[in-house]
Protein backbone atom coordinates (compact mmCIF):
# COMPACT_ATOMS: atom_id res chain seq x y z
CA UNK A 1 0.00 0.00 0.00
CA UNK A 2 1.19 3.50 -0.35
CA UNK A 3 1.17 5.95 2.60
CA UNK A 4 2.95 9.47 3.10
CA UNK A 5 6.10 9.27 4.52
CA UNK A 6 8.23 12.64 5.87
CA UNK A 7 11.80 12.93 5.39
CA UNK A 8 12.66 16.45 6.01
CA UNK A 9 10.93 19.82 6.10
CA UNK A 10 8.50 20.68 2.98
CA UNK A 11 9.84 16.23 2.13
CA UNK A 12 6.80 14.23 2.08
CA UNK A 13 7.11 11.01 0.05
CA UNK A 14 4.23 8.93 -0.98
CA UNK A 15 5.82 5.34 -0.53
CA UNK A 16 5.14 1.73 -1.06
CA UNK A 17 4.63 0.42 2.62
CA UNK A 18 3.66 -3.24 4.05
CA UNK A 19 0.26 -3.92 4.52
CA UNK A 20 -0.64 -3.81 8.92
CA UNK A 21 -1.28 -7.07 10.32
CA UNK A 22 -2.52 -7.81 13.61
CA UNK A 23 0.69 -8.62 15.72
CA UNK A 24 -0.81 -8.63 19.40
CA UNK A 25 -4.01 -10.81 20.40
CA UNK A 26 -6.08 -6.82 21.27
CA UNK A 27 -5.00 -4.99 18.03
CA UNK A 28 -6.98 -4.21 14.78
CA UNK A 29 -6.59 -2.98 11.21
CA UNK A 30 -8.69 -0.11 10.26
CA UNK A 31 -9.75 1.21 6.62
CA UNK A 32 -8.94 4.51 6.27
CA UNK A 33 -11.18 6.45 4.00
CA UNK A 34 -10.17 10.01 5.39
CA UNK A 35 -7.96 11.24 7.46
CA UNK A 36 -6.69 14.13 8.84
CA UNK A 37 -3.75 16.55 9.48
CA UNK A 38 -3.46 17.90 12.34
CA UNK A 39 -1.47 20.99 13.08
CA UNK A 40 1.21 18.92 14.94
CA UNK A 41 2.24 17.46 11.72
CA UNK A 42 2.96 21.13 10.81
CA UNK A 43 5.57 21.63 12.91
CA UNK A 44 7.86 18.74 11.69
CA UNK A 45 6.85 19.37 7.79
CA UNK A 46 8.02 22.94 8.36
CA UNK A 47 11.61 22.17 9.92
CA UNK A 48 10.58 23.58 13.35
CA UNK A 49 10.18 20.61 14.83
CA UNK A 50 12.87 17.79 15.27
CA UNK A 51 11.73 14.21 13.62
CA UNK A 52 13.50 10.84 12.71
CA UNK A 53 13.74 10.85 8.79
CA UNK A 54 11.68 8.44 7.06
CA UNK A 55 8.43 9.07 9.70
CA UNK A 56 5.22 7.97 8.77
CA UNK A 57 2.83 10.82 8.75
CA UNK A 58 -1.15 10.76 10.17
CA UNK A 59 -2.69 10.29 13.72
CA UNK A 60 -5.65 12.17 13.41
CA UNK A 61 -8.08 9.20 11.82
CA UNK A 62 -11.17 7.36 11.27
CA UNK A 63 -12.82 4.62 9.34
CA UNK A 64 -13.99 1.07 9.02
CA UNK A 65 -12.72 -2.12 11.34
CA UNK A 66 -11.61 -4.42 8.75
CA UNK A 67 -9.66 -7.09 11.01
CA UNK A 68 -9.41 -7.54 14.87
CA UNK A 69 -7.44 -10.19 17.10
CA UNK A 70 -8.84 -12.38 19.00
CA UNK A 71 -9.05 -10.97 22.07
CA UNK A 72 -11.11 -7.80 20.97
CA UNK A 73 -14.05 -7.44 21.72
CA UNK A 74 -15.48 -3.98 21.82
CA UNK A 75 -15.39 -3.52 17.77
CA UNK A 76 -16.57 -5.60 15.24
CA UNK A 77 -15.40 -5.90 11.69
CA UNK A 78 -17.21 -3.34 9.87
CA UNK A 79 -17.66 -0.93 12.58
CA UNK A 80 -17.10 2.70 11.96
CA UNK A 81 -14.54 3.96 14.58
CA UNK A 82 -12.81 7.71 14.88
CA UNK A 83 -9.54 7.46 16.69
CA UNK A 84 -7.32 9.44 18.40
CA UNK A 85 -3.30 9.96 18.20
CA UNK A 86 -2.76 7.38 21.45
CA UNK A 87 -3.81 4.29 22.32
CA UNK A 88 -4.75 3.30 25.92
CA UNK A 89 -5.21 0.37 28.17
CA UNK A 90 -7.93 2.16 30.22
CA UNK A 91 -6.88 0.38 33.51
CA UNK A 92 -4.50 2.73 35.29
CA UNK A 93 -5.55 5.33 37.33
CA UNK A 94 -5.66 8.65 34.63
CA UNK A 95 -7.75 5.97 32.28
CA UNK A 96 -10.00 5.42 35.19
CA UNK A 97 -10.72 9.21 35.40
CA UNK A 98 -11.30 9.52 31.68
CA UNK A 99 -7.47 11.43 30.95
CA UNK A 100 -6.89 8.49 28.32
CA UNK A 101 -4.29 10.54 26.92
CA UNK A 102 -2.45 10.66 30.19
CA UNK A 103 -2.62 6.67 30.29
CA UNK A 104 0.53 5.10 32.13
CA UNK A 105 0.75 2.64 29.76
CA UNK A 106 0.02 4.65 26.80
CA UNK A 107 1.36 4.20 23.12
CA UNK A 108 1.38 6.58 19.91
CA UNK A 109 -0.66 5.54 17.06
CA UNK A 110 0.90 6.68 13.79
CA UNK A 111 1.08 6.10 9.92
CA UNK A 112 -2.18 7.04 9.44
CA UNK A 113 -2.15 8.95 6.24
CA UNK A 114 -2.34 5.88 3.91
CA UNK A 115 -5.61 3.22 3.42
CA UNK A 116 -4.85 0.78 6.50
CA UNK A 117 -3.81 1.17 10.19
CA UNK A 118 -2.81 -1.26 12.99
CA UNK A 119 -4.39 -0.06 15.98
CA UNK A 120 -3.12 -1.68 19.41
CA UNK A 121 -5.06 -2.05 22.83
CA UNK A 122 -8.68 -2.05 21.28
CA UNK A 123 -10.62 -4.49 23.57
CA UNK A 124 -9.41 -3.02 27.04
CA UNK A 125 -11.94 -2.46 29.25
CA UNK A 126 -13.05 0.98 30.51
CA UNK A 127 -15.63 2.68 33.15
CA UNK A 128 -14.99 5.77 31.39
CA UNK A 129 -17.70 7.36 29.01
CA UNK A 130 -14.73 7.50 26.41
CA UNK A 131 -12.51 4.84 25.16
CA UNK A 132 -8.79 5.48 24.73
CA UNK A 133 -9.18 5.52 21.12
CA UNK A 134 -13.14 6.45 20.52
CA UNK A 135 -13.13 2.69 18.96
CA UNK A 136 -16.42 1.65 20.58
């Protein structure tokens, strides 16, 4: 598949990449009809910002569960989801409270700017009124 890829400032590539599969048991693989830019990729397409070279680009996202491992259960293939820019495990304390984004055991989602995404962490369980990732 072919997803944007930055490499320096004003250098964004449009690359062949692999195809996400599900590596761990809670992760899925969204479709990604649209997606956004949000102004933090700005900063790092501008030069402002430091960034690895060769970064996929896209966390603002949403679209349509195509695949899920088998221990997800809050999201069903074909499931419209929006997500967010970090996943969550929604069992530590700033989960609990509904800071998701301030999750202990948080991890970036990325590479969204191109037709598929690996999500991790989808099935965790919450009390909060909003997942880590809006996938519910």
């Amino acid at each position: 598949m072919q997803g944007a890829v930055l490499y320096g400032a004003r250098d964004i590539r449009f690359e062949d990449r692999a195809d996400p599969t599900i590596v761990e048991p809670t992760d899925a693989i969204i479709s990604l009809p649209v997606t956004c830019i949000c102004g933090s990729d700005l900063w790092p397409y501008r030069g402002v910002s430091p960034f690895p070279a060769g970064t996929p680009m896209g966390h603002e996202y949403c679209g349509y569960v195509e695949e899920v491992g088998r221990a997800v259960t809050s999201v069903k293939r074909g499931q419209f989801v929006i997500g967010s820019f970090f996943a969550s495990d929604n069992t530590c304390p700033h989960c609990q409270h509904g800071y998701q984004t301030s999750c202990e055991h948080k991890t970036p989602v990325g590479g969204a700017q191109a037709p598929r995404l690996r999500v991790p962490m989808c099935p965790m369980p919450t009390t909060s009124p909003a997942c880590s990732h809006c996938l519910t």
